[in-house]
Protein backbone atom coordinates (compact mmCIF):
# COMPACT_ATOMS: atom_id res chain seq x y z
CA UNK A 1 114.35 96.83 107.29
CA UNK A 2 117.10 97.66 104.44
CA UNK A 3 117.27 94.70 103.17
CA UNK A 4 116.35 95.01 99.35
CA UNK A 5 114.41 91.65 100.05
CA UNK A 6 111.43 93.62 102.15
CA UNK A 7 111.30 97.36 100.31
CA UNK A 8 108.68 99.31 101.11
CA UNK A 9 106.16 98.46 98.31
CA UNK A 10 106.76 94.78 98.89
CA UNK A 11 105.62 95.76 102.59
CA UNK A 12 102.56 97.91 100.73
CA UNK A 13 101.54 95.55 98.50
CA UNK A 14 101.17 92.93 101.55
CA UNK A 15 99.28 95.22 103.18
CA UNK A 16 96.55 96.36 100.84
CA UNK A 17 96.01 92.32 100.45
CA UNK A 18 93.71 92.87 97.45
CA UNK A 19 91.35 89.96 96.77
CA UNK A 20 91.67 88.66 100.77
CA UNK A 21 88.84 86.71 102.11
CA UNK A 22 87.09 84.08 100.59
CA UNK A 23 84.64 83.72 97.32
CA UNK A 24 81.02 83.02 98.42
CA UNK A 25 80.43 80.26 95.73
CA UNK A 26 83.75 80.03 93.48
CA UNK A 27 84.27 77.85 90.69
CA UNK A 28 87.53 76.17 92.10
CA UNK A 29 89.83 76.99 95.21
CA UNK A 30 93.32 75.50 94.81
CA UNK A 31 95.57 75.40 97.70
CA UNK A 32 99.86 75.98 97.71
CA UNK A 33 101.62 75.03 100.80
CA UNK A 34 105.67 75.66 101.58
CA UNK A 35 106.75 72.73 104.13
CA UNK A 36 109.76 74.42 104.38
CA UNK A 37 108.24 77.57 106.36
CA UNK A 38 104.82 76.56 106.58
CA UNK A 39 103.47 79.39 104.57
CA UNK A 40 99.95 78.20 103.00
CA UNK A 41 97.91 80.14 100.62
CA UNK A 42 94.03 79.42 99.65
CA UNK A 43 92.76 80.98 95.44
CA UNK A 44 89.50 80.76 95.16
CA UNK A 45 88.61 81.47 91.70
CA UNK A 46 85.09 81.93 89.56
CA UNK A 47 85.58 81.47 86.01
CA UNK A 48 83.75 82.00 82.60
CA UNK A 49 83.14 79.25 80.33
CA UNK A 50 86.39 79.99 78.61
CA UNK A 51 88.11 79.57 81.32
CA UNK A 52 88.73 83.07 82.40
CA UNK A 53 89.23 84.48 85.70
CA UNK A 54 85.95 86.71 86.93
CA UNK A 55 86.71 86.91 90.59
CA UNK A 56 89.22 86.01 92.69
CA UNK A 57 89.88 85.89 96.17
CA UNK A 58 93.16 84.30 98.34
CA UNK A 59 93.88 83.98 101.50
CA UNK A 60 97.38 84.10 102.81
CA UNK A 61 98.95 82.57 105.99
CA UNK A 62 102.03 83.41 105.18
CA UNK A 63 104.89 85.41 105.13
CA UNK A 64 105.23 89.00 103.99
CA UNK A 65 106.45 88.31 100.11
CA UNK A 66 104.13 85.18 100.02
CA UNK A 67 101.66 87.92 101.01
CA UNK A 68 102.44 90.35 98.46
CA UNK A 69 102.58 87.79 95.81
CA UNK A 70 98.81 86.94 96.57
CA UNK A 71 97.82 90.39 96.91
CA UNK A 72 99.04 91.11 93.51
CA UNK A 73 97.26 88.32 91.78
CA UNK A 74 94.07 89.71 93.56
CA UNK A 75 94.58 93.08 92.38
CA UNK A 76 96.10 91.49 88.42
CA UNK A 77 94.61 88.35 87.42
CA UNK A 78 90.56 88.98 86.43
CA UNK A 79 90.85 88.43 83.17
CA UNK A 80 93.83 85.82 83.08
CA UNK A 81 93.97 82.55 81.61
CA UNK A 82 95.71 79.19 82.45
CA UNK A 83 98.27 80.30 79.82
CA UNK A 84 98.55 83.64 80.81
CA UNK A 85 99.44 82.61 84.46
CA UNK A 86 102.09 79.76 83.13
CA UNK A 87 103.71 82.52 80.77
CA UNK A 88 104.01 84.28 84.27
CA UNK A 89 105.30 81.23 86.29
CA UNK A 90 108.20 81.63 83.61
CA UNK A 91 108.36 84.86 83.29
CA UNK A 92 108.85 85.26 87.29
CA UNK A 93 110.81 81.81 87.35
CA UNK A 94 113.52 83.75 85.09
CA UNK A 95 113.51 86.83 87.03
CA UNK A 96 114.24 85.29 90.23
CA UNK A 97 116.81 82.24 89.00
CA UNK A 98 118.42 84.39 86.13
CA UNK A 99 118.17 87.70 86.87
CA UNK A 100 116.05 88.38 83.83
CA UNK A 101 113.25 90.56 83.23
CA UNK A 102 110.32 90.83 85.16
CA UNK A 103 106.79 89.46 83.65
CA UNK A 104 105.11 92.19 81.54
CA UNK A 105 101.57 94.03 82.35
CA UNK A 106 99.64 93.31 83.80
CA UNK A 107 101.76 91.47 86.16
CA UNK A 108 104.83 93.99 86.01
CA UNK A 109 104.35 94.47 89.80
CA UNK A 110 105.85 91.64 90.66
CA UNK A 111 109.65 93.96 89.47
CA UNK A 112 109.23 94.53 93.28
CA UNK A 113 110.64 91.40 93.70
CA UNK A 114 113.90 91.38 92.33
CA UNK A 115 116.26 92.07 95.52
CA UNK A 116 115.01 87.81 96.37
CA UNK A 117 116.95 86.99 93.29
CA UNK A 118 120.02 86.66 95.70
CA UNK A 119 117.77 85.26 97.99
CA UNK A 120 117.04 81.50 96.46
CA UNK A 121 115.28 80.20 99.65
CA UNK A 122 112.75 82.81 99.37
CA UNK A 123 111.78 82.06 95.86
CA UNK A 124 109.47 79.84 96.65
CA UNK A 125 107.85 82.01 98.90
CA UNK A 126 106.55 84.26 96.13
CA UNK A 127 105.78 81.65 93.33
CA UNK A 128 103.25 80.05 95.94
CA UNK A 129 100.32 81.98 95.59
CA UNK A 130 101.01 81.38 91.53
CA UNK A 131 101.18 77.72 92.56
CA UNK A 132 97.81 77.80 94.20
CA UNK A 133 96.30 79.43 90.84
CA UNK A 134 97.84 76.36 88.66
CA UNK A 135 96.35 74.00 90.98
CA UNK A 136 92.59 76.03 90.88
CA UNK A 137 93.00 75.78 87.02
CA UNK A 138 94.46 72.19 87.39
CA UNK A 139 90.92 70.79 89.59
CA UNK A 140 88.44 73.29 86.96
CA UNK A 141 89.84 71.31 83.99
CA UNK A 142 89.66 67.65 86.16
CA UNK A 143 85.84 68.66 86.85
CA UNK A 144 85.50 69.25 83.09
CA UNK A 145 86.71 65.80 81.99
């Protein structure tokens, strides 16, 4: 594969799936499904009462850079707040539509990315797993109220 779209530590980062499986007992799982491909992605997140990621675990059925996205969040996000995963929705949003820069530590690996910035339908593909995380977050602050 030459295609900038799969380079090789897109393909590496899918395969070392960080944080694949599923949490014993998690705070929240939110779910992220593409109708277009059928790609589906599980987070399973435990938080702190500050609303922190501790642990996280996804589970990808999914393509290769739907794949990579996840296994980047599982390797990145303990630690991360709501806010810090929006600022990276944007962040990533900007770098794939615009061509801008790519989100700052500790999410910089997602610079892999940018050959799908000429690749619009595949955008999608790695802002799911991110979409999954909003809608964890999204259900932990319904159970709240």
């Amino acid at each position: 594969m030459s295609d900038p779209l799969y380079r090789k530590e897109i393909l590496r980062m899918a395969a070392d799936a960080h944080g694949a499986g599923r949490l014993p007992s998690p705070t929240v799982t939110g779910t992220a499904h593409n109708p277009a491909c059928g790609d589906k992605v599980v987070i399973d997140l435990e938080t702190d009462a500050q609303g922190r990621v501790v642990a996280i675990a996804q589970e990808a059925k999914a393509c290769v850079l739907t794949q990579a996205s996840a296994s980047i969040l599982g390797d990145r996000l303990k630690g991360a707040s709501r806010e810090d995963v929006e600022d990276l929705a944007n962040a990533l949003g900007t770098m794939l539509v615009a061509n801008g820069d790519p989100p700052p530590a500790p999410f910089d690996p997602y610079s892999a990315f940018r050959g799908a910035v000429t690749h619009r339908n595949r955008h999608h593909c790695v802002l799911l797993p991110i979409e999954a995380v909003l809608d964890a977050f999204d259900k932990a602050a319904n159970q709240l109220e």
